[in-house]
N, C-alpha and C. Protein backbone atom coordinates (compact mmCIF):
# COMPACT_ATOMS: atom_id res chain seq x y z
N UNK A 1 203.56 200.74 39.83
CA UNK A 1 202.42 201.34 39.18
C UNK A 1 202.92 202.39 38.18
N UNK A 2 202.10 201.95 37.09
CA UNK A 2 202.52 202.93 36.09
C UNK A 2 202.25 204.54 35.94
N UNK A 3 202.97 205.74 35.49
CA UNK A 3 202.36 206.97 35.99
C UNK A 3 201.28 207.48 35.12
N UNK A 4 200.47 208.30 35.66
CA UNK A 4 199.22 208.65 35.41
C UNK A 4 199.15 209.19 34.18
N UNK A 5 198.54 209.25 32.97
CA UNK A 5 198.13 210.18 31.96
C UNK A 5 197.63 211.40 32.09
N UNK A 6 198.68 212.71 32.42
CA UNK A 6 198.06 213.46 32.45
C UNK A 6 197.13 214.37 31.52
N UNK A 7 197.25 213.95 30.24
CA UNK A 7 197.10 214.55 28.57
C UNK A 7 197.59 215.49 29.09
N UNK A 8 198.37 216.24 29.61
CA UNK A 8 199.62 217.29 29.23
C UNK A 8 200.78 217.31 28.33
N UNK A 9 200.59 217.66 27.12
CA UNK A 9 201.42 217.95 26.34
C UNK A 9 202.95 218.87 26.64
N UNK A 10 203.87 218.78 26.59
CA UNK A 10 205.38 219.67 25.88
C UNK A 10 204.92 221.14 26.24
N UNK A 11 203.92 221.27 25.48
CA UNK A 11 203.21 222.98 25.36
C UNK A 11 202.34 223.06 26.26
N UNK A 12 201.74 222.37 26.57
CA UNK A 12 200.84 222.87 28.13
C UNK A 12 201.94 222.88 29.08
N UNK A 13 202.95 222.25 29.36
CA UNK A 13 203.50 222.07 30.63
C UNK A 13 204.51 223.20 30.69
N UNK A 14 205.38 223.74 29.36
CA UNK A 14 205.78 224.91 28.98
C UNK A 14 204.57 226.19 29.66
N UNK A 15 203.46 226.05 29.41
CA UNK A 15 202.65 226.90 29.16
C UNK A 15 202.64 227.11 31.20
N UNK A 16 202.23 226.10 31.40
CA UNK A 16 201.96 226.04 33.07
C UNK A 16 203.48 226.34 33.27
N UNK A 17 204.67 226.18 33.08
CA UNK A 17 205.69 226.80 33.88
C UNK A 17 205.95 227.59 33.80
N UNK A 18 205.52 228.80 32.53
CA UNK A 18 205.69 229.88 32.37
C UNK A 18 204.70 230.84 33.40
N UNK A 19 203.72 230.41 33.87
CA UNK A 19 202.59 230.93 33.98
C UNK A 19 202.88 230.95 35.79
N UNK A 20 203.27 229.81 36.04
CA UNK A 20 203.93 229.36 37.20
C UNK A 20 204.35 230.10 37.79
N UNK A 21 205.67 230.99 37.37
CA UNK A 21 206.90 231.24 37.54
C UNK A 21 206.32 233.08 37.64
N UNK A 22 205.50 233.43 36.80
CA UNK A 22 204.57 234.69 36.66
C UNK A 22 203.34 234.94 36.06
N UNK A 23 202.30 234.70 37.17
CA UNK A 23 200.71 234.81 36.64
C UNK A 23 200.27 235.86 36.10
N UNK A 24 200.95 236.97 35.87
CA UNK A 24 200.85 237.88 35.68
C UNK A 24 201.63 238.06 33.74
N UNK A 25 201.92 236.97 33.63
CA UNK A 25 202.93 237.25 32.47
C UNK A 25 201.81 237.15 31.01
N UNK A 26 201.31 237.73 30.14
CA UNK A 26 200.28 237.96 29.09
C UNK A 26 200.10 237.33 27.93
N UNK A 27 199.33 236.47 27.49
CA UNK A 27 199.47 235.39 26.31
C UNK A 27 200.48 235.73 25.52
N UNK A 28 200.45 236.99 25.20
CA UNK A 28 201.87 237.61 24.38
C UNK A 28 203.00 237.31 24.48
N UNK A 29 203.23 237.16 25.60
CA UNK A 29 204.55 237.28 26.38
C UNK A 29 204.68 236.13 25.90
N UNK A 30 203.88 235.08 26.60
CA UNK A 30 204.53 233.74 26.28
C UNK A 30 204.22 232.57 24.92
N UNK A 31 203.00 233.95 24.02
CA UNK A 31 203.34 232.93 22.71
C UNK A 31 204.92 233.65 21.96
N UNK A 32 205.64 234.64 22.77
CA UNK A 32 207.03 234.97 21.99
C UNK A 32 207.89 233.76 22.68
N UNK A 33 207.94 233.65 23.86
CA UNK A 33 208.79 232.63 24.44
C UNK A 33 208.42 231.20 24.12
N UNK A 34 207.32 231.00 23.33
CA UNK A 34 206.92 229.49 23.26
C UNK A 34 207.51 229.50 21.58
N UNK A 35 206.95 231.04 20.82
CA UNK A 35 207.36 230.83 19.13
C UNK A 35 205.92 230.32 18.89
N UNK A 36 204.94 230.68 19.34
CA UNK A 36 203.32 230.59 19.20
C UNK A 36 202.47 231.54 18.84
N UNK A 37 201.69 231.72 18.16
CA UNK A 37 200.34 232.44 17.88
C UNK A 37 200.09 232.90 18.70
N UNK A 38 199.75 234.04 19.75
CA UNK A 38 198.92 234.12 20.54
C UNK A 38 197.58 233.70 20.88
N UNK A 39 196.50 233.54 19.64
CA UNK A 39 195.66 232.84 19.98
C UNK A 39 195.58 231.31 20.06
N UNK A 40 196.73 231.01 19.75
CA UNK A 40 197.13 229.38 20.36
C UNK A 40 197.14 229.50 21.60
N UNK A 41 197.78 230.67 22.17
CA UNK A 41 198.71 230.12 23.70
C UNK A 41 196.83 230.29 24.39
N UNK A 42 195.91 231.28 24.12
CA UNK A 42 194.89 231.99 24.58
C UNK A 42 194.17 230.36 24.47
N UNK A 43 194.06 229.82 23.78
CA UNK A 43 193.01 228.71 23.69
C UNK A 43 193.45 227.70 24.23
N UNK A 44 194.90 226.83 24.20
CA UNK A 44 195.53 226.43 25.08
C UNK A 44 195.14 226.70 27.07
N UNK A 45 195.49 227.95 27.56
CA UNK A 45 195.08 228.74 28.58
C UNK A 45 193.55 228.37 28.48
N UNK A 46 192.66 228.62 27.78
CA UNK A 46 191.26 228.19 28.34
C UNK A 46 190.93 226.89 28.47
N UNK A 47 191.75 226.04 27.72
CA UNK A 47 191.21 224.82 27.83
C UNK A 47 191.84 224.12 28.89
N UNK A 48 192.86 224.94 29.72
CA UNK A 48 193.57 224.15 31.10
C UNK A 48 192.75 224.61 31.97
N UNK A 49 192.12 226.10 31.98
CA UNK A 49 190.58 226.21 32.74
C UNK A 49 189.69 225.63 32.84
N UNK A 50 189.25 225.51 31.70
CA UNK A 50 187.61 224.30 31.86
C UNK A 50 188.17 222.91 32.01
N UNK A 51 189.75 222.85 32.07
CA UNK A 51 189.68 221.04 32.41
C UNK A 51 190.10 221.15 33.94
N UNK A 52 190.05 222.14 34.40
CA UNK A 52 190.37 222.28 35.82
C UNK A 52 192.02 222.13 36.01
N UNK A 53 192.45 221.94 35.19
CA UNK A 53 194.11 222.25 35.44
C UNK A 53 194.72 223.28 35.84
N UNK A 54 194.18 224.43 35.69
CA UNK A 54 194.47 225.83 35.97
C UNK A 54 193.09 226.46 37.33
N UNK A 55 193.12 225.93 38.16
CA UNK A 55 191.99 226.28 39.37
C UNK A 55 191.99 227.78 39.59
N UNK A 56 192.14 228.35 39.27
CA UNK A 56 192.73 229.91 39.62
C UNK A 56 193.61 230.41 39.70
N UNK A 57 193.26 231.97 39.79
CA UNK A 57 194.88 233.06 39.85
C UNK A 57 195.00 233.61 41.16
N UNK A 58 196.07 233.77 41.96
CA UNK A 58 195.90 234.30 43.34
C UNK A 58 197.39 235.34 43.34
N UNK A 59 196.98 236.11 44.41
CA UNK A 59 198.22 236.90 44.70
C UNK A 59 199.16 236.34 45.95
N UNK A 60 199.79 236.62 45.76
CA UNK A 60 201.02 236.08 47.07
C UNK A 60 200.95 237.19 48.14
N UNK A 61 200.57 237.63 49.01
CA UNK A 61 200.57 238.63 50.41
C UNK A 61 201.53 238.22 51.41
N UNK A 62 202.17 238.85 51.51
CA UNK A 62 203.02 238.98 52.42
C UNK A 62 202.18 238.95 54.14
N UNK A 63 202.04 237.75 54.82
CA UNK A 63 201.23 238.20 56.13
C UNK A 63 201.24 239.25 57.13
N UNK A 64 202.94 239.56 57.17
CA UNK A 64 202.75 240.64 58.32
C UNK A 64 202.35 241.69 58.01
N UNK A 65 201.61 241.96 56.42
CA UNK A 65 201.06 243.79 55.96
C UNK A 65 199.95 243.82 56.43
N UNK A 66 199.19 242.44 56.96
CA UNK A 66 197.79 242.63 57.32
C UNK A 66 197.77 241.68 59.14
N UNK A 67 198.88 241.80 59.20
CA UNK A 67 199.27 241.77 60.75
C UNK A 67 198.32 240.18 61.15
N UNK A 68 199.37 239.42 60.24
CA UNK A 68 198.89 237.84 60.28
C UNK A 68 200.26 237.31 60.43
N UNK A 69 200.95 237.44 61.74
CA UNK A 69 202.34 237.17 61.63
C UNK A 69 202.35 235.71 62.71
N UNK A 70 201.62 235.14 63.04
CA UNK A 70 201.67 233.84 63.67
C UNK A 70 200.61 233.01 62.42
N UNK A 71 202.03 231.68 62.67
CA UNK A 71 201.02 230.67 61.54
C UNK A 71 201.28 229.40 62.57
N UNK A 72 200.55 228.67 62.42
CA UNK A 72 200.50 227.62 63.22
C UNK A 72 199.75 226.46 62.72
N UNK A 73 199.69 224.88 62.65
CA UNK A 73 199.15 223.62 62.29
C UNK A 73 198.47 223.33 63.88
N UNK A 74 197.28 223.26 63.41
CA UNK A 74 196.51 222.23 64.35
C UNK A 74 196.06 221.11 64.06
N UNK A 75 196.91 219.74 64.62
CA UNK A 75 196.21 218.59 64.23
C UNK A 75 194.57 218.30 65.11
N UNK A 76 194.04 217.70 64.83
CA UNK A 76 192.59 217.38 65.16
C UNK A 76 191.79 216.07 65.15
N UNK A 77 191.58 215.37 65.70
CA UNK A 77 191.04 214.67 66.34
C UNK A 77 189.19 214.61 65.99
N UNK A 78 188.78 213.85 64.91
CA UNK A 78 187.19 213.90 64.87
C UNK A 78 186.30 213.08 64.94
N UNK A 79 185.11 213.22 65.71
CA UNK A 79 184.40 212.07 65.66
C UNK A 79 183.47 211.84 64.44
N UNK A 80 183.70 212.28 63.46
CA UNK A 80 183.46 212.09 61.81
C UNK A 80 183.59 210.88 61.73
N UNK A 81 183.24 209.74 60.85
CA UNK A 81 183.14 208.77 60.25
C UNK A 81 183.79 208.64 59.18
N UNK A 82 184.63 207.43 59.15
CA UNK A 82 185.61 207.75 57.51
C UNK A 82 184.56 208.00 56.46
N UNK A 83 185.17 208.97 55.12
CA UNK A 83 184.52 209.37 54.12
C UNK A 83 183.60 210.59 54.89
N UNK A 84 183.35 210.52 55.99
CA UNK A 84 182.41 212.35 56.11
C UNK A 84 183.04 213.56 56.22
N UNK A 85 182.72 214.11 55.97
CA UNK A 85 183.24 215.64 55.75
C UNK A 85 183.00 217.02 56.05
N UNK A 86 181.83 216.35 57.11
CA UNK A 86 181.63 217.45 57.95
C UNK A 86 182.27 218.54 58.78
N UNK A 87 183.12 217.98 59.39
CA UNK A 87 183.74 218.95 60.21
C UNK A 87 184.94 219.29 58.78
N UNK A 88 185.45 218.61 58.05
CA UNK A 88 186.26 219.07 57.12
C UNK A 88 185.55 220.98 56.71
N UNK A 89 184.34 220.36 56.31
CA UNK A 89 183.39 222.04 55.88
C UNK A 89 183.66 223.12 56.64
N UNK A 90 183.05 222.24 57.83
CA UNK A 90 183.19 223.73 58.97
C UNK A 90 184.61 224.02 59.32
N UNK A 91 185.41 223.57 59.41
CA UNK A 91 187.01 223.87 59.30
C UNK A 91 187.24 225.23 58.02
N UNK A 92 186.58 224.41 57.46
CA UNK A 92 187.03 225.27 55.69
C UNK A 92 186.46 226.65 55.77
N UNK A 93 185.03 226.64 56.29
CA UNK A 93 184.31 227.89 56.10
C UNK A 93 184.82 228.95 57.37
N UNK A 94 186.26 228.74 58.12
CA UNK A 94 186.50 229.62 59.16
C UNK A 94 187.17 230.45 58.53
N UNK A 95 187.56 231.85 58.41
CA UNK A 95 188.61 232.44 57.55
C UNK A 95 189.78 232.53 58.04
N UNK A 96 189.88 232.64 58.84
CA UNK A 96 191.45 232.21 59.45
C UNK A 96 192.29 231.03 59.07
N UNK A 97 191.41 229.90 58.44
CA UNK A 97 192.18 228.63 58.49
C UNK A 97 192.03 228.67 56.41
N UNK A 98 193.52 228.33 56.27
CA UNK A 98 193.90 228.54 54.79
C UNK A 98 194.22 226.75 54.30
N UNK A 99 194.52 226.19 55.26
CA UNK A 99 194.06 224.49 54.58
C UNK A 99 193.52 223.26 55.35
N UNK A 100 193.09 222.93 54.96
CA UNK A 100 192.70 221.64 55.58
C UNK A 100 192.79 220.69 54.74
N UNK A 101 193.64 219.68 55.44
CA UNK A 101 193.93 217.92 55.13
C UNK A 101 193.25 217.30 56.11
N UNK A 102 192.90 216.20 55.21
CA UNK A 102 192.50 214.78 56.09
C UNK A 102 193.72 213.85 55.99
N UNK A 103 193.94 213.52 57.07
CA UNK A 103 195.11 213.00 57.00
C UNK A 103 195.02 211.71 58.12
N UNK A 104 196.38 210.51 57.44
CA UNK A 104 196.28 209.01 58.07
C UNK A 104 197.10 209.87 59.03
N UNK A 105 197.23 207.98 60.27
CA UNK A 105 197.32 208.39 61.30
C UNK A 105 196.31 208.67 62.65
N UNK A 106 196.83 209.13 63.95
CA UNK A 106 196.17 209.03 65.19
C UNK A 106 194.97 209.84 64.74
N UNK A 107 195.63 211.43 64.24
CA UNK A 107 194.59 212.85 64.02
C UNK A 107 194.08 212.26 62.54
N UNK A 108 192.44 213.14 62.48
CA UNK A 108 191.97 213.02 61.34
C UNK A 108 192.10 214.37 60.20
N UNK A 109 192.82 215.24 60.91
CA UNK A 109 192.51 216.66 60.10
C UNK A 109 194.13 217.00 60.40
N UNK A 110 194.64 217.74 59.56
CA UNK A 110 195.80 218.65 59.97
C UNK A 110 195.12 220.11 59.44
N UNK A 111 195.10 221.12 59.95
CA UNK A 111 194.29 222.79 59.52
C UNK A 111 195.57 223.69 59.84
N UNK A 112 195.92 224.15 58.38
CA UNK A 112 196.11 225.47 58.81
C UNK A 112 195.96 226.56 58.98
N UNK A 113 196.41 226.88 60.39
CA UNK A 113 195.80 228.91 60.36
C UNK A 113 196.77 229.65 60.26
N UNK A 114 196.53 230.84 60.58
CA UNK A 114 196.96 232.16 60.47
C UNK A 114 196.42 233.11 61.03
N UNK A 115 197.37 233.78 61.88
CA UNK A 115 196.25 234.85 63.03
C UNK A 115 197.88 235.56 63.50
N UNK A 116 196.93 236.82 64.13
CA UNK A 116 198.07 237.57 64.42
C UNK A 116 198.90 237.73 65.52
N UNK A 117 198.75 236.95 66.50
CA UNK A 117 199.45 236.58 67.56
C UNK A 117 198.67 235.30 68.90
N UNK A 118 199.32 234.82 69.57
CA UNK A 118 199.10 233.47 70.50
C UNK A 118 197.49 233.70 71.14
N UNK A 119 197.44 235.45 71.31
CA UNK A 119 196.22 235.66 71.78
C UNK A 119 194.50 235.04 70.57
N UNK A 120 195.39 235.89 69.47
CA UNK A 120 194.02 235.53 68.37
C UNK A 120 194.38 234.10 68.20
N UNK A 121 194.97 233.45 68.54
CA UNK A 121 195.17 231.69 68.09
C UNK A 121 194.52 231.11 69.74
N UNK A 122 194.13 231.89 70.58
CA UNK A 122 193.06 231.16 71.31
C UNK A 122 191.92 231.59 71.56
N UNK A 123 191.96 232.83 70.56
CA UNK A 123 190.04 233.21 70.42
C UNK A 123 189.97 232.29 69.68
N UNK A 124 190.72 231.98 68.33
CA UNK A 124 190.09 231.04 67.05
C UNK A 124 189.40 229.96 67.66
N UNK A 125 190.59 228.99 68.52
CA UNK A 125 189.76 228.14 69.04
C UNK A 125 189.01 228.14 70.43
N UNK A 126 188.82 228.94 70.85
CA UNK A 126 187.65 229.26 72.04
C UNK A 126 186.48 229.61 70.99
N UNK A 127 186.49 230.71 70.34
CA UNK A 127 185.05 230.99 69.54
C UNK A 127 184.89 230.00 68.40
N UNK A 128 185.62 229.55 67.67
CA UNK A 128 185.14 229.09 66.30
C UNK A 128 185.30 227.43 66.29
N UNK A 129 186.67 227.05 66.80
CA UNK A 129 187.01 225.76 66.68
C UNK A 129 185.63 224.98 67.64
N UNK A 130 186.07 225.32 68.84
CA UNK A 130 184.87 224.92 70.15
C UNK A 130 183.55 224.83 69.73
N UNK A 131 182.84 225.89 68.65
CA UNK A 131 181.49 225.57 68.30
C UNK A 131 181.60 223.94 67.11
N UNK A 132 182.57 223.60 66.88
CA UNK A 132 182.33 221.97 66.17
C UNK A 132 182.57 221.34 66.90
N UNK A 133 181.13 220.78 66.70
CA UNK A 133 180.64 219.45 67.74
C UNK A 133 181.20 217.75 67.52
N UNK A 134 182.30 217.96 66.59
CA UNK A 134 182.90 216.77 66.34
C UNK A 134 183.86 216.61 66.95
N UNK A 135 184.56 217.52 67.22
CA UNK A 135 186.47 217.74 67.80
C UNK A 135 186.89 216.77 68.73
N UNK A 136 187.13 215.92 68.89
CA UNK A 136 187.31 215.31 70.19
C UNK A 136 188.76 215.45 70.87
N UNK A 137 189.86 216.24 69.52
CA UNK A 137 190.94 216.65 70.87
C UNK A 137 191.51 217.62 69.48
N UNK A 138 192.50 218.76 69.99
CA UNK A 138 193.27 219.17 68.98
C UNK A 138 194.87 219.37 69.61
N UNK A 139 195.72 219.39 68.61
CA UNK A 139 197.03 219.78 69.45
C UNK A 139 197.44 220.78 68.18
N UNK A 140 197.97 221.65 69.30
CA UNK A 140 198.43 222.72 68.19
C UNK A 140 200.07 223.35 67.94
N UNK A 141 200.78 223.30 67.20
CA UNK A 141 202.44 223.47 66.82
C UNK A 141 201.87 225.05 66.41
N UNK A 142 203.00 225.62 66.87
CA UNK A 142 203.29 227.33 66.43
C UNK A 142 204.74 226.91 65.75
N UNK A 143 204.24 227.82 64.47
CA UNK A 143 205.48 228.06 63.78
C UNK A 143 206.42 228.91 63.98
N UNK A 144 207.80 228.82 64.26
CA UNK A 144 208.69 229.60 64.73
C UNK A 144 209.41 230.21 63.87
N UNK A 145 209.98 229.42 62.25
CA UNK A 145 210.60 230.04 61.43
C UNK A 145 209.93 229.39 60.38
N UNK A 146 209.84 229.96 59.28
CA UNK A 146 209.45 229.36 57.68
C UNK A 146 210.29 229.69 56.89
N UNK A 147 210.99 228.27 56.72
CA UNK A 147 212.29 228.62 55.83
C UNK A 147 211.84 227.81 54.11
N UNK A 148 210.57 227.41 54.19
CA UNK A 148 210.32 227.94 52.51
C UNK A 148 208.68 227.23 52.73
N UNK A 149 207.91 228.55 51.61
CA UNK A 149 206.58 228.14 51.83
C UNK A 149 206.25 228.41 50.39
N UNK A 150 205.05 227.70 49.82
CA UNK A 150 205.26 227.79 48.07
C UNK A 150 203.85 227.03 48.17
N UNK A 151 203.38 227.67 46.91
CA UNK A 151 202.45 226.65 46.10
C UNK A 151 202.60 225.99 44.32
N UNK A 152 204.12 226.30 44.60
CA UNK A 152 204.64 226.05 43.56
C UNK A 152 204.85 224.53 42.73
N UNK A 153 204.79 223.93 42.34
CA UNK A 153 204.47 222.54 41.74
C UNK A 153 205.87 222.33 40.75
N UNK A 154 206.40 220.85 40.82
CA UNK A 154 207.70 220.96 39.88
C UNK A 154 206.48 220.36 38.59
N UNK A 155 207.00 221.22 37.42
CA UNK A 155 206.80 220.93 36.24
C UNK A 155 207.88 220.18 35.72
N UNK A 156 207.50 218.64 34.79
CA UNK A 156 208.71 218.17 33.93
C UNK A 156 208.13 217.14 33.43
């Protein structure tokens, strides 16, 4: 299969690795490193917004400053129907849990959380998980070391 068209140009993908690398870095900055107008790089930048290429800006937090030092995957088990997405929602709308996949395979969900120790990782699921009425089993992995975590994307 042939690869996808992304209409990403040379200069958008420049533009996204610069941006990548520091969200914080100022059209300025990088219409000097591109050899661009600034209001090129600025209109460029909006138009990877409204095409949804650019979903947002986020900060990177360090977990243990807000005493979120246990991370853990719970796979999950649902009595959802392929294509529903119900329990996907209610997964999503818990704040503790930072992703959810649907995923092939036995489990239908992989979720991840984040909580601050083994104790708050069995309130989550005594209070929050337990009220969805779909669950029909979960198993849960604690993470012991994270030797690289990123939302970083290869540009090329």
């Amino acid at each position: 299969m042939a690869p996808t068209d992304t209409g990403l140009n040379d200069i958008d993908k420049a533009i996204l690795k610069l941006m990548q690398d520091d969200a914080r870095i100022t059209n300025v900055a990088i219409s000097k490193k591109l050899k661009m107008a600034p209001s090129a790089v600025l209109e460029r930048v909006r138009k990877l917004e409204e095409r949804g290429v650019i979903k947002g800006y986020t900060t990177n937090i360090d977990p243990s400053a807000l005493n979120k030092e246990l991370l853990a995957f719970i796979f999950i088990k649902s009595a959802d129907g392929f294509g529903c997405d119900t329990s996907a929602k209610a997964f999503a709308a818990i704040p503790e849990v930072q992703e959810v996949h649907n995923i092939a395979g036995d489990d239908c969900y992989l979720v991840k959380v984040r909580v601050a120790n083994t104790q708050a990782l069995m309130d989550l699921r005594r209070k929050k998980f337990s009220k969805i009425a779909n669950i029909l089993s979960m198993r849960t992995t604690i993470v012991m070391e994270t030797v690289k975590e990123t939302q970083t994307i290869s540009i090329t």
